[in-house]
N, C-alpha and C. Protein backbone atom coordinates (compact mmCIF):
# COMPACT_ATOMS: atom_id res chain seq x y z
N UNK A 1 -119.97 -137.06 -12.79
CA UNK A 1 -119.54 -138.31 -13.38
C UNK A 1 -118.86 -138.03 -14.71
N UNK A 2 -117.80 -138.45 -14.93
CA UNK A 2 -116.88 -138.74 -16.07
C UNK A 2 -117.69 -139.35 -17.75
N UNK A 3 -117.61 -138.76 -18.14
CA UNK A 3 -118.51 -139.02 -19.37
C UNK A 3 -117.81 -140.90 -19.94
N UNK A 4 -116.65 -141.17 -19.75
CA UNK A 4 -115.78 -142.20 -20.04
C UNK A 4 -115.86 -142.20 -21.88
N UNK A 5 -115.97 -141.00 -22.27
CA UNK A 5 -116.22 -141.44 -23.99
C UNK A 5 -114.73 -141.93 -25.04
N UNK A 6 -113.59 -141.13 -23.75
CA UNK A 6 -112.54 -141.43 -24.60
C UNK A 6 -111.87 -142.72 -24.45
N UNK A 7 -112.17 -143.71 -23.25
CA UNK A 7 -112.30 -144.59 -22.65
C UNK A 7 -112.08 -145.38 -23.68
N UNK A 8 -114.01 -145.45 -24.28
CA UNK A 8 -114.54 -145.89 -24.73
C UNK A 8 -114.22 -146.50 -26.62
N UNK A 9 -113.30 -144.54 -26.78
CA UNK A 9 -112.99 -145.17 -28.33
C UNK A 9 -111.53 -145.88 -28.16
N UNK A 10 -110.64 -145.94 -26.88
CA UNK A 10 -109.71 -146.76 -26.95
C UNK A 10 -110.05 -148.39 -26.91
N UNK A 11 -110.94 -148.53 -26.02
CA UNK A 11 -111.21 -149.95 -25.89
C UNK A 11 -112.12 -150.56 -27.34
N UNK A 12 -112.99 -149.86 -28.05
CA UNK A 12 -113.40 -150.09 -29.56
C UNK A 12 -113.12 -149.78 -30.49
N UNK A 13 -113.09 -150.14 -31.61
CA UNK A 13 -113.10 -149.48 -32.89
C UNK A 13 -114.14 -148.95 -33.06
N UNK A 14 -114.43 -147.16 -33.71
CA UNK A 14 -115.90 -146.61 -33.52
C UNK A 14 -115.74 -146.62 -34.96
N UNK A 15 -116.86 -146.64 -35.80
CA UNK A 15 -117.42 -147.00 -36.91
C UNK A 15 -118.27 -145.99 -36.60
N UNK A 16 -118.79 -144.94 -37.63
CA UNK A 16 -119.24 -143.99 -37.75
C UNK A 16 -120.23 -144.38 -38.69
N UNK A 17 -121.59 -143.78 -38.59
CA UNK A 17 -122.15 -144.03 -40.36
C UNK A 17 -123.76 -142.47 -39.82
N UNK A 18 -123.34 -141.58 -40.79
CA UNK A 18 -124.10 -140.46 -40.66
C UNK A 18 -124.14 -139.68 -42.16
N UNK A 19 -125.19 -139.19 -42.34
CA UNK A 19 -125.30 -137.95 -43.52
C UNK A 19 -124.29 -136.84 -43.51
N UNK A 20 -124.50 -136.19 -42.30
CA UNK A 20 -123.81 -134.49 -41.94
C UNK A 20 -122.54 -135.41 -41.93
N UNK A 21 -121.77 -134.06 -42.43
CA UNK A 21 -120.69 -134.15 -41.84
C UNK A 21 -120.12 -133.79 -41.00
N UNK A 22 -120.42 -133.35 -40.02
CA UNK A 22 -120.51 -132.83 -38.39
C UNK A 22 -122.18 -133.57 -37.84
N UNK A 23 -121.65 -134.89 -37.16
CA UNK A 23 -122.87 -135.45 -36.86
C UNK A 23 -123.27 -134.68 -35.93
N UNK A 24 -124.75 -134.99 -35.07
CA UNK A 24 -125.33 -135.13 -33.42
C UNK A 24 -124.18 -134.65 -32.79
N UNK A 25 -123.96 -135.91 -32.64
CA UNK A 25 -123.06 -136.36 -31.18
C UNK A 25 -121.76 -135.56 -31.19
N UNK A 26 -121.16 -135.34 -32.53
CA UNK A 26 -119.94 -134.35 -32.57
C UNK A 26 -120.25 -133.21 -32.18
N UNK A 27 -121.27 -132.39 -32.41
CA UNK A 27 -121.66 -131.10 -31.86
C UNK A 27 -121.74 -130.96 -30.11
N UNK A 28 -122.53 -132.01 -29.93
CA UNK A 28 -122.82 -131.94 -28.42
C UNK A 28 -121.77 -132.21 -27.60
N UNK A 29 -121.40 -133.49 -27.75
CA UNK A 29 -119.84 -133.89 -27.23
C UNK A 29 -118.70 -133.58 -27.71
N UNK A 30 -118.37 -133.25 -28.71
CA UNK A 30 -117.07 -133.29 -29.25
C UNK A 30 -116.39 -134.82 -28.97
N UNK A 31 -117.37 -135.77 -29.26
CA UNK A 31 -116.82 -136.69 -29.96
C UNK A 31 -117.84 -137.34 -30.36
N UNK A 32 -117.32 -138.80 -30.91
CA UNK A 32 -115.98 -139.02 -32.11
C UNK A 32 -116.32 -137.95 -32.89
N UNK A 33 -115.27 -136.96 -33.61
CA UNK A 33 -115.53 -136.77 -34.76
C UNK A 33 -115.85 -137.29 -36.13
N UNK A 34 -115.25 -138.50 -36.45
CA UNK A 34 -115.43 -139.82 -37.01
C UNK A 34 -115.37 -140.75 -37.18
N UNK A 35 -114.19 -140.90 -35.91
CA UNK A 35 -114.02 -142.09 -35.46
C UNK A 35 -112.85 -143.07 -35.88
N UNK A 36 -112.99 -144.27 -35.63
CA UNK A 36 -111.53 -145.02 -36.40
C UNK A 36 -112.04 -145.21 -37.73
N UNK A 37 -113.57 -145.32 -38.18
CA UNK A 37 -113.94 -145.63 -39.62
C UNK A 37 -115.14 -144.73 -39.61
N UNK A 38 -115.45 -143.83 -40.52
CA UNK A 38 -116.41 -143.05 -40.94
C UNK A 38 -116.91 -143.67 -42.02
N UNK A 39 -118.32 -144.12 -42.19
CA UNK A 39 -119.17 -144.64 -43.68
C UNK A 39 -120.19 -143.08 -43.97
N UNK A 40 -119.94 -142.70 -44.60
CA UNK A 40 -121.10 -141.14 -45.14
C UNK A 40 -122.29 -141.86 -45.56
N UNK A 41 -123.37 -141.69 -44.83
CA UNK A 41 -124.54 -142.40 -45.29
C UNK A 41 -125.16 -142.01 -46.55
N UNK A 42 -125.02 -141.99 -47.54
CA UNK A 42 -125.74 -141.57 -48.94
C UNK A 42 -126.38 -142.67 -49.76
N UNK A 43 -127.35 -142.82 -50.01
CA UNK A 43 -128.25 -143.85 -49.96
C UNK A 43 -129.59 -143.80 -50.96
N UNK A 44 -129.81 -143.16 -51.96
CA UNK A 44 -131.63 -142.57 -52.23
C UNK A 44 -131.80 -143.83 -53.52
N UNK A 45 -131.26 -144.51 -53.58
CA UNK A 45 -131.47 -145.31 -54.63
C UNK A 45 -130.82 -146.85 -53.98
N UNK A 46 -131.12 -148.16 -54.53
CA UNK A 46 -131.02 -149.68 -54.57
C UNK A 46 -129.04 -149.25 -54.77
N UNK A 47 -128.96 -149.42 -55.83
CA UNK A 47 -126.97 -149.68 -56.33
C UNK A 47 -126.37 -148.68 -55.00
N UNK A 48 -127.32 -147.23 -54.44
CA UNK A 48 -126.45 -146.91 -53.52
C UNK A 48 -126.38 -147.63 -52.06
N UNK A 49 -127.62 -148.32 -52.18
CA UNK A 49 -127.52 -148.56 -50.60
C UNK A 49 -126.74 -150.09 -50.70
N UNK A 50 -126.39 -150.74 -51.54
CA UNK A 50 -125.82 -152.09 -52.26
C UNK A 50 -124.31 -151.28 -51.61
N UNK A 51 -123.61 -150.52 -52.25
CA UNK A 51 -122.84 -149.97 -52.36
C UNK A 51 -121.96 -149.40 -50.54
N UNK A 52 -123.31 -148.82 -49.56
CA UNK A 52 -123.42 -148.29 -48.55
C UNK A 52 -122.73 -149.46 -47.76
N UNK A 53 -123.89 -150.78 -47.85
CA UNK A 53 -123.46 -152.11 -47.14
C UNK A 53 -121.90 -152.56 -47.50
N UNK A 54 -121.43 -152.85 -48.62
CA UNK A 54 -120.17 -152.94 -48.83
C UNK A 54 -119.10 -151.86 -47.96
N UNK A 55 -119.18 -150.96 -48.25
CA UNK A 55 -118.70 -149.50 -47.28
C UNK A 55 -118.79 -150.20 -45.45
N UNK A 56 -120.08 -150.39 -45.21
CA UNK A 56 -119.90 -150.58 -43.76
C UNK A 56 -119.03 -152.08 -43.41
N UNK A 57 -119.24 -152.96 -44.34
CA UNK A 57 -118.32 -154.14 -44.16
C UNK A 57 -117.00 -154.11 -43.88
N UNK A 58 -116.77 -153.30 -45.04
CA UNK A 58 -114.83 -152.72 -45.06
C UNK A 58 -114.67 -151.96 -43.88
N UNK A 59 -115.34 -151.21 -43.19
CA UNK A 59 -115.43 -150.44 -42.75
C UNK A 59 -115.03 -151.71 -40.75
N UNK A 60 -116.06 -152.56 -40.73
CA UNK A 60 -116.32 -153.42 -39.82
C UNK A 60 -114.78 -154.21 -39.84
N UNK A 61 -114.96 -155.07 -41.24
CA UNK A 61 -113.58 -155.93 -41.18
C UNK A 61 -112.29 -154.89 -40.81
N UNK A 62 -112.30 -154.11 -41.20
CA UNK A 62 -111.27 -152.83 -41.10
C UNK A 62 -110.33 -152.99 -39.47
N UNK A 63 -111.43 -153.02 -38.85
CA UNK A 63 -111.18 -152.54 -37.00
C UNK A 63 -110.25 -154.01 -36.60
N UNK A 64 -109.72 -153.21 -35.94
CA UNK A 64 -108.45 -153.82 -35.04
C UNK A 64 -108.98 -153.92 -33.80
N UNK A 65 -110.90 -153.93 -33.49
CA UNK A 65 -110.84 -154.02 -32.12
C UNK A 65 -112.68 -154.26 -32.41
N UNK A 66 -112.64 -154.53 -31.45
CA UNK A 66 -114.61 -155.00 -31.00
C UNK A 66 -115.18 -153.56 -31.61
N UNK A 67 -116.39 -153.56 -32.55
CA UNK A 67 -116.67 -152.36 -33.17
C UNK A 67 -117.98 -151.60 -32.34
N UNK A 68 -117.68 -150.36 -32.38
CA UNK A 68 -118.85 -149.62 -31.69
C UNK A 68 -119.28 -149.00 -32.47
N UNK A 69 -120.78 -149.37 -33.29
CA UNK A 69 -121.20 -148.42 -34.20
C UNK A 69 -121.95 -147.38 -34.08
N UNK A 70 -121.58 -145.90 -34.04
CA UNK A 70 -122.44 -144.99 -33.64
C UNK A 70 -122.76 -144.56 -35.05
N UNK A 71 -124.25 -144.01 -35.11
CA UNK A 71 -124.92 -143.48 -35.92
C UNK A 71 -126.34 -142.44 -35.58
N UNK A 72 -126.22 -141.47 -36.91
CA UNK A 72 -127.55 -140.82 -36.85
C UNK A 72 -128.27 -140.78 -37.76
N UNK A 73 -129.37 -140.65 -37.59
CA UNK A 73 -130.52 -140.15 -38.26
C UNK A 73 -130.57 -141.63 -39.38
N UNK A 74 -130.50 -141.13 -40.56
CA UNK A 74 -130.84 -141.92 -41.75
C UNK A 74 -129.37 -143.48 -41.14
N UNK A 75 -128.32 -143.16 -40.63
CA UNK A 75 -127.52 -143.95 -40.70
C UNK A 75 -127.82 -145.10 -39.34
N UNK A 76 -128.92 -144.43 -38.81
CA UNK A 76 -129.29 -145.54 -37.71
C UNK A 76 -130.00 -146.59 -38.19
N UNK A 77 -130.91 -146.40 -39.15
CA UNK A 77 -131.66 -147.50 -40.40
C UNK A 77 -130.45 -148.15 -40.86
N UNK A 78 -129.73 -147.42 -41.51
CA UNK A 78 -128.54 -148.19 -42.34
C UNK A 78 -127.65 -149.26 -41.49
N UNK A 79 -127.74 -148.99 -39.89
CA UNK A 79 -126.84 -150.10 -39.51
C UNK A 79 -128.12 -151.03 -38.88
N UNK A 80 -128.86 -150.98 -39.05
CA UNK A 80 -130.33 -151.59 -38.60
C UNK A 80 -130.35 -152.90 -39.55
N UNK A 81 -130.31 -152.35 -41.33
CA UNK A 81 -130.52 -152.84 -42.36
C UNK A 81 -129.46 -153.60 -42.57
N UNK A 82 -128.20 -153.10 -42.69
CA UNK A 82 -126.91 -153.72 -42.73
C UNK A 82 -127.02 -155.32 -41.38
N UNK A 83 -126.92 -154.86 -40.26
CA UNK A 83 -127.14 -156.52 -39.48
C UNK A 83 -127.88 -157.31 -39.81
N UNK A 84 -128.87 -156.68 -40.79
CA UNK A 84 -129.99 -158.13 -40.79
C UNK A 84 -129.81 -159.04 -42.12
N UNK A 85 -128.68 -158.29 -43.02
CA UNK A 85 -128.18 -158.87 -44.19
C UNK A 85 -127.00 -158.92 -44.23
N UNK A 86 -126.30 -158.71 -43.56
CA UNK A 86 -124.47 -159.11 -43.38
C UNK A 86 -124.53 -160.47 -42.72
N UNK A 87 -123.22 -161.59 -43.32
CA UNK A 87 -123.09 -162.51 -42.97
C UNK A 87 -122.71 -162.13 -41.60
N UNK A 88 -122.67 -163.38 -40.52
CA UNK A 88 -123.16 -163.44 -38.96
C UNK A 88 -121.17 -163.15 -38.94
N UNK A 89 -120.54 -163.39 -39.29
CA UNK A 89 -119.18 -163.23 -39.14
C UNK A 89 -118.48 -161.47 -39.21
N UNK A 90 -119.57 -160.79 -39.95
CA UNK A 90 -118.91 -159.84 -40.08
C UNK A 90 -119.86 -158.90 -38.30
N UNK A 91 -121.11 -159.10 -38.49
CA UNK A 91 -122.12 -158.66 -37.54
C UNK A 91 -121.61 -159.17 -36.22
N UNK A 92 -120.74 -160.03 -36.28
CA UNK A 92 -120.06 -160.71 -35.01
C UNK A 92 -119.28 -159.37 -34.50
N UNK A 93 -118.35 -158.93 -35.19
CA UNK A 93 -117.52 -157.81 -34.64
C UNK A 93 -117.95 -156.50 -34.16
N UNK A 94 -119.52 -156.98 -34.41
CA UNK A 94 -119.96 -155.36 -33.29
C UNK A 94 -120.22 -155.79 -31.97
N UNK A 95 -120.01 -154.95 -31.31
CA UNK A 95 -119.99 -155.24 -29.40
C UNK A 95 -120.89 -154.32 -29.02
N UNK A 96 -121.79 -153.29 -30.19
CA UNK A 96 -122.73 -152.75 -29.53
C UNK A 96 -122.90 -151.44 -30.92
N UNK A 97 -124.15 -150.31 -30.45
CA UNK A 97 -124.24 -149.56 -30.87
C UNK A 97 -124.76 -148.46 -30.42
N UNK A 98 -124.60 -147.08 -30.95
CA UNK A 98 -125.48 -145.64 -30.02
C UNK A 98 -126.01 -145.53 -31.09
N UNK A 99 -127.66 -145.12 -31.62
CA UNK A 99 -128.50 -144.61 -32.10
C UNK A 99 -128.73 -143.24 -31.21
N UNK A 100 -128.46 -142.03 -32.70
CA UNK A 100 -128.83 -140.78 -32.20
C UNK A 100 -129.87 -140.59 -33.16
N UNK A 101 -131.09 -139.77 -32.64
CA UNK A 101 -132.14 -139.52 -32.99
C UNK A 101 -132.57 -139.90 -34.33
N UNK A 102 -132.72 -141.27 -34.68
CA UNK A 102 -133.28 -141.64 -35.94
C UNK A 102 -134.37 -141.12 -35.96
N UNK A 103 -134.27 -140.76 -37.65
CA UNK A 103 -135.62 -139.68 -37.98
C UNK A 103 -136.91 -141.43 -38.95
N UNK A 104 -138.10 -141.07 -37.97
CA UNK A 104 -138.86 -141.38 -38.73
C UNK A 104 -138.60 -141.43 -40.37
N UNK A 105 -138.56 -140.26 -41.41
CA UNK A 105 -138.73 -140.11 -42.23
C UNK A 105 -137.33 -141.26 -43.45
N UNK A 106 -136.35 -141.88 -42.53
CA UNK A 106 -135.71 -141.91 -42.84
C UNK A 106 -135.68 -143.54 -43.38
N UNK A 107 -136.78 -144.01 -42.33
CA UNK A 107 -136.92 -145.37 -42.38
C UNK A 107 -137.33 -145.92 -43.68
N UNK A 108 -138.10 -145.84 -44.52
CA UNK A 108 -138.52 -146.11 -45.56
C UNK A 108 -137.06 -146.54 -46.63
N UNK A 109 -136.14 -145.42 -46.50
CA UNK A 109 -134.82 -145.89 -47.40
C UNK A 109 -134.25 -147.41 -46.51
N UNK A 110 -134.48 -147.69 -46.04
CA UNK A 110 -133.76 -148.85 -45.58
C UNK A 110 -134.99 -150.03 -44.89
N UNK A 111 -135.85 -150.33 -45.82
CA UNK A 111 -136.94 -151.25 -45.82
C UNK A 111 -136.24 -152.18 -45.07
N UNK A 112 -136.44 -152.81 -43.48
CA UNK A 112 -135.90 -153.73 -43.11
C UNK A 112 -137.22 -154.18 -41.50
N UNK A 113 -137.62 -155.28 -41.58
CA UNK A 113 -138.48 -155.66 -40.61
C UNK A 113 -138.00 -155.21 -39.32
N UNK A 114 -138.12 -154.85 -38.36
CA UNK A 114 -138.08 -154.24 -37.17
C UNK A 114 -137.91 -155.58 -36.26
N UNK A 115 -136.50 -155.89 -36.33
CA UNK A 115 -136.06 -157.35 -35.62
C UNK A 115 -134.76 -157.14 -34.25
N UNK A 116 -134.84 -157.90 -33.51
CA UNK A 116 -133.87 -157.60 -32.70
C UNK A 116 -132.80 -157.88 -33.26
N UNK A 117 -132.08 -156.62 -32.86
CA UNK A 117 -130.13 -156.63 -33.30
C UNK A 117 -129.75 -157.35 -32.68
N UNK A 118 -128.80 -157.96 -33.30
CA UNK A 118 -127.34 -159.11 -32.89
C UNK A 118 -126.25 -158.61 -31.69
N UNK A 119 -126.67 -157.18 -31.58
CA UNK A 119 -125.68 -156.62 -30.31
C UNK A 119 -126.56 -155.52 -29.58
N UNK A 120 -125.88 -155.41 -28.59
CA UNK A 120 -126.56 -154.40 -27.54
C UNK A 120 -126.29 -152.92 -28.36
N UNK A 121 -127.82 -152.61 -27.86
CA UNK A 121 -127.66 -151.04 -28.47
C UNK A 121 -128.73 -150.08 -27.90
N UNK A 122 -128.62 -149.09 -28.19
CA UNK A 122 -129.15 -147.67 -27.09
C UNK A 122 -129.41 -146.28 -28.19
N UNK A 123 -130.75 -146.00 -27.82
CA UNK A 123 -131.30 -145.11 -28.56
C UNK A 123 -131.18 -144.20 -28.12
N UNK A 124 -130.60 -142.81 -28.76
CA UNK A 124 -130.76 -141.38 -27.82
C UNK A 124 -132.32 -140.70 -29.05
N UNK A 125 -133.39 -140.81 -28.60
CA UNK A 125 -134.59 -140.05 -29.48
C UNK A 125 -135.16 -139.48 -28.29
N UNK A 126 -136.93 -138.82 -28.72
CA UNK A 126 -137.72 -138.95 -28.45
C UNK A 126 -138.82 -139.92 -27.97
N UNK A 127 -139.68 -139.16 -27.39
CA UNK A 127 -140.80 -140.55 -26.79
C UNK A 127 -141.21 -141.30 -28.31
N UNK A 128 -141.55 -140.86 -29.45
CA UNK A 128 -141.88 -141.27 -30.24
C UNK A 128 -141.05 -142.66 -31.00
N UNK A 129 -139.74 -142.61 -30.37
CA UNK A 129 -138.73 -143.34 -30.95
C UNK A 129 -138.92 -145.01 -30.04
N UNK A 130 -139.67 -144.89 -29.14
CA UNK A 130 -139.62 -146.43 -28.13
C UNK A 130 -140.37 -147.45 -29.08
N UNK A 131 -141.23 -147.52 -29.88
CA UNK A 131 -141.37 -148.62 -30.14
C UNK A 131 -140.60 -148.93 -31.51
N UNK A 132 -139.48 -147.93 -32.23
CA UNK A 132 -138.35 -148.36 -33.05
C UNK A 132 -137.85 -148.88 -32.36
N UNK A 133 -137.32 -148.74 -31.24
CA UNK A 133 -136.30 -149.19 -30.06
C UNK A 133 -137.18 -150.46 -29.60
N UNK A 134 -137.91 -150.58 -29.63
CA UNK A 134 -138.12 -151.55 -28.85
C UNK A 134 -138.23 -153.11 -29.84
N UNK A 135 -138.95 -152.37 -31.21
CA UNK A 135 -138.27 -153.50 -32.59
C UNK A 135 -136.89 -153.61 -32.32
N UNK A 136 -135.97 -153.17 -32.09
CA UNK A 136 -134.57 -153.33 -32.21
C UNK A 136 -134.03 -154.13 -31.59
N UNK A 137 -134.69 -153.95 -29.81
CA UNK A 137 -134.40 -154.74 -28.93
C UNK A 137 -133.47 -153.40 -28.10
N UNK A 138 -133.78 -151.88 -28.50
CA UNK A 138 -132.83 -151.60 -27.43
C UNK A 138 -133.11 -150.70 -26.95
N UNK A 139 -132.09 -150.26 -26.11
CA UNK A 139 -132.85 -149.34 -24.58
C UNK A 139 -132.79 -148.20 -25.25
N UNK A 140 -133.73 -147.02 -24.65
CA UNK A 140 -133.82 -145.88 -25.40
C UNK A 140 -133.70 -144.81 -23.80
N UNK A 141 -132.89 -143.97 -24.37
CA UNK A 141 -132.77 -142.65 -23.61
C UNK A 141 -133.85 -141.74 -24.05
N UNK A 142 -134.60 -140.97 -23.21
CA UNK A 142 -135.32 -139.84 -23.69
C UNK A 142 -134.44 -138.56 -24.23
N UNK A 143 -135.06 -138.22 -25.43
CA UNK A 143 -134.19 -137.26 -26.17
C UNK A 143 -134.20 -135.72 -25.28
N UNK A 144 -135.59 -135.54 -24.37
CA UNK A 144 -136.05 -134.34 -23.88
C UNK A 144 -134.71 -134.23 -22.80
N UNK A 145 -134.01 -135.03 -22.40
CA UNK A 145 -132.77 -134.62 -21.58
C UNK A 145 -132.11 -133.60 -22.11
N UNK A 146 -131.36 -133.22 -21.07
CA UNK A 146 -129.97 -132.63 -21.66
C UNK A 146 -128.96 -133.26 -22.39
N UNK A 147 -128.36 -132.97 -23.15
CA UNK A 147 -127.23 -133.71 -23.86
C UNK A 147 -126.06 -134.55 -23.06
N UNK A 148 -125.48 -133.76 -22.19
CA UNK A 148 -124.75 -134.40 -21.14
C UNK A 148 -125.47 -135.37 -20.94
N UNK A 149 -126.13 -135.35 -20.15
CA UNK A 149 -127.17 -136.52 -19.49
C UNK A 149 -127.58 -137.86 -20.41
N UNK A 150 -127.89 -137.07 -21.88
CA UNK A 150 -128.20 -138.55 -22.34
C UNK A 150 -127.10 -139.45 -22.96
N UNK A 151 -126.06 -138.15 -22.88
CA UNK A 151 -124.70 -139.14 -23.54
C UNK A 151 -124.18 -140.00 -22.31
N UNK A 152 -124.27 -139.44 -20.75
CA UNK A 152 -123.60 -140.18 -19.55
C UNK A 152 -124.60 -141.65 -19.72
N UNK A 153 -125.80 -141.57 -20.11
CA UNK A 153 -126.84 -143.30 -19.93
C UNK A 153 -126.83 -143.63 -21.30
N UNK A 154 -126.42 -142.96 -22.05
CA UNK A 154 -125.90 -144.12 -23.34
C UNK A 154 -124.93 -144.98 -22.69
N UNK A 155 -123.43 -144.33 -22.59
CA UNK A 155 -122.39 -144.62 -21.99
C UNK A 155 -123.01 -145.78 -21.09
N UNK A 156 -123.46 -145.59 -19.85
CA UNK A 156 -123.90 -146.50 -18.98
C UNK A 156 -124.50 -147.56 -19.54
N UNK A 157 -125.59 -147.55 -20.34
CA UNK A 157 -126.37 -148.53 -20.66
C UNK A 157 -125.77 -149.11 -21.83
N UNK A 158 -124.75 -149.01 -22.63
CA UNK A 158 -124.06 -149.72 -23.63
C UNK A 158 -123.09 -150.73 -22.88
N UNK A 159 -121.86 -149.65 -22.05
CA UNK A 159 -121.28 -150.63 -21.27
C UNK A 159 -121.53 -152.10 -20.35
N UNK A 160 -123.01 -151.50 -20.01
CA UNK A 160 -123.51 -152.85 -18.91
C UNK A 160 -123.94 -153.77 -20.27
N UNK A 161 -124.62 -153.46 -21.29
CA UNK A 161 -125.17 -155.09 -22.14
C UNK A 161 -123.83 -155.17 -22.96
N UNK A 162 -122.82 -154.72 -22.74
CA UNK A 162 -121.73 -155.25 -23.56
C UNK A 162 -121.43 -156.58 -22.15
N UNK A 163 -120.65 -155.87 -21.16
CA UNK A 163 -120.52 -156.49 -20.03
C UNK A 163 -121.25 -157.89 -19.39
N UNK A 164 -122.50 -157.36 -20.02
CA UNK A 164 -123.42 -158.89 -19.91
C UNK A 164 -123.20 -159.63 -20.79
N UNK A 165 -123.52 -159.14 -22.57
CA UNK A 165 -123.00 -160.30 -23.30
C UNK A 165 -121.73 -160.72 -22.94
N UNK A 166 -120.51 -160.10 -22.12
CA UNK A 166 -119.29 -160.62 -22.68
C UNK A 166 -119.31 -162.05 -21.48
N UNK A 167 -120.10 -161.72 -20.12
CA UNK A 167 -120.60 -162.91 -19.30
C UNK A 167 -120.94 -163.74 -19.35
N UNK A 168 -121.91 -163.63 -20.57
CA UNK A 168 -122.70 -164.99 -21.15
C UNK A 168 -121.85 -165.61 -22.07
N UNK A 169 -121.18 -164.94 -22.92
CA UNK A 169 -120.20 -166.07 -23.43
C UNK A 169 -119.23 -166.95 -22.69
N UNK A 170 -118.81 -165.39 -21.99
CA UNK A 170 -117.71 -166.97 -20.70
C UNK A 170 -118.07 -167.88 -20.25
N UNK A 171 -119.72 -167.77 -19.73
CA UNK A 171 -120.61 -168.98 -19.53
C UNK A 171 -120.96 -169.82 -20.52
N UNK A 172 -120.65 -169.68 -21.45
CA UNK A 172 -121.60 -171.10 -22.71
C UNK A 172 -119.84 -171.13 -22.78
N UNK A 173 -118.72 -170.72 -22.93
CA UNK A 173 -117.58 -171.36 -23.23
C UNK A 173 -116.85 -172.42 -21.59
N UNK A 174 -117.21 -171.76 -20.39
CA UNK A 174 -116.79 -172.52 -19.57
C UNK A 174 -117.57 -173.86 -18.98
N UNK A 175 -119.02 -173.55 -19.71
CA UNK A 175 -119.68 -174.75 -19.61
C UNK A 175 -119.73 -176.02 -20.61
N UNK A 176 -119.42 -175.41 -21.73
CA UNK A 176 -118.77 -176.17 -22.99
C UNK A 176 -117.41 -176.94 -22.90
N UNK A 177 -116.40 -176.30 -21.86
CA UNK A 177 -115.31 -176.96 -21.59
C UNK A 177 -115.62 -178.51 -19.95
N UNK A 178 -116.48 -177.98 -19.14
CA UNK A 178 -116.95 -178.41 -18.30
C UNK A 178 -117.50 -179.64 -18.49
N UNK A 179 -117.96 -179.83 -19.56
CA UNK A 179 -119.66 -181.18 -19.96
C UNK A 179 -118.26 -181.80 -20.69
């Protein structure tokens, strides 16, 4: 099966937000390298993470297309934290997200209640990572896969809850025109 990743950054704008500068997912896949918008997650203090959110906004308004935010580690908190305090207009323009192995340790910098996200999204961790994922509201790949493998059911499982939300809107808009 076709990984579809390049597919994927034509049909979205990918929004990047990671520490390394050679994330996860660049090593394993060779892609995105950073995507249409890269945010460098740097964060250890209040004015930076003030600062971080502004970054991912510009970063969001930026895209010329439905945004796919991939992130790791510390930057999977940061887009966690960022949806639950960005106005609903800007959080509107994500169509989904890949979480690569958010680190426990990381959570604490981005104090944010463990609420379901505003868009479909997919965890690549460990067993330890399901009940972050499951605060989130999203599906989690086991990290113990192979890399191939867990990037082909990201892929899969992002595409189908994009595909569903984009169903349910046609439905509340064709039933809205209907009544």
């Amino acid at each position: 099966m076709d990984l579809a990743l390049p597919a994927l950054a034509n049909r979205f704008s990918v929004v990047t937000l990671a520490e390394r500068r050679v994330p996860a997912w660049s090593r394993l896949l060779d892609w995105p390298a950073a995507g249409n918008g890269h945010v460098p997650v740097r964060a250890r203090r209040l004015p930076d993470r003030n600062l971080l959110a502004a970054r991912i906004d510009r970063a969001v308004l930026d895209a010329d297309r439905a945004v796919l935010l991939v992130a790791e580690g510390a930057g999977c908190f940061a887009a966690a934290w960022w949806a639950r305090l960005s106005p609903a207009d800007y959080v509107g323009r994500v169509a989904g997200a890949l979480f690569f192995e958010p680190g426990a340790k990381d959570e604490a910098r981005f104090a944010s209640p463990r609420v379901t996200l505003p868009f479909p999204s997919v965890v690549v961790g460990d067993r330890e990572m399901r009940a972050l994922a499951d605060g989130w509201g999203s599906s989690v790949i086991d990290g113990d896969e192979g890399p191939l493998v867990r990037a082909q059911r990201a892929v899969q499982r992002f595409t189908a809850a994009v595909v569903e939300r984009e169903v349910s809107r046609g439905e509340r808009l064709w039933l809205g025109v209907v009544r």
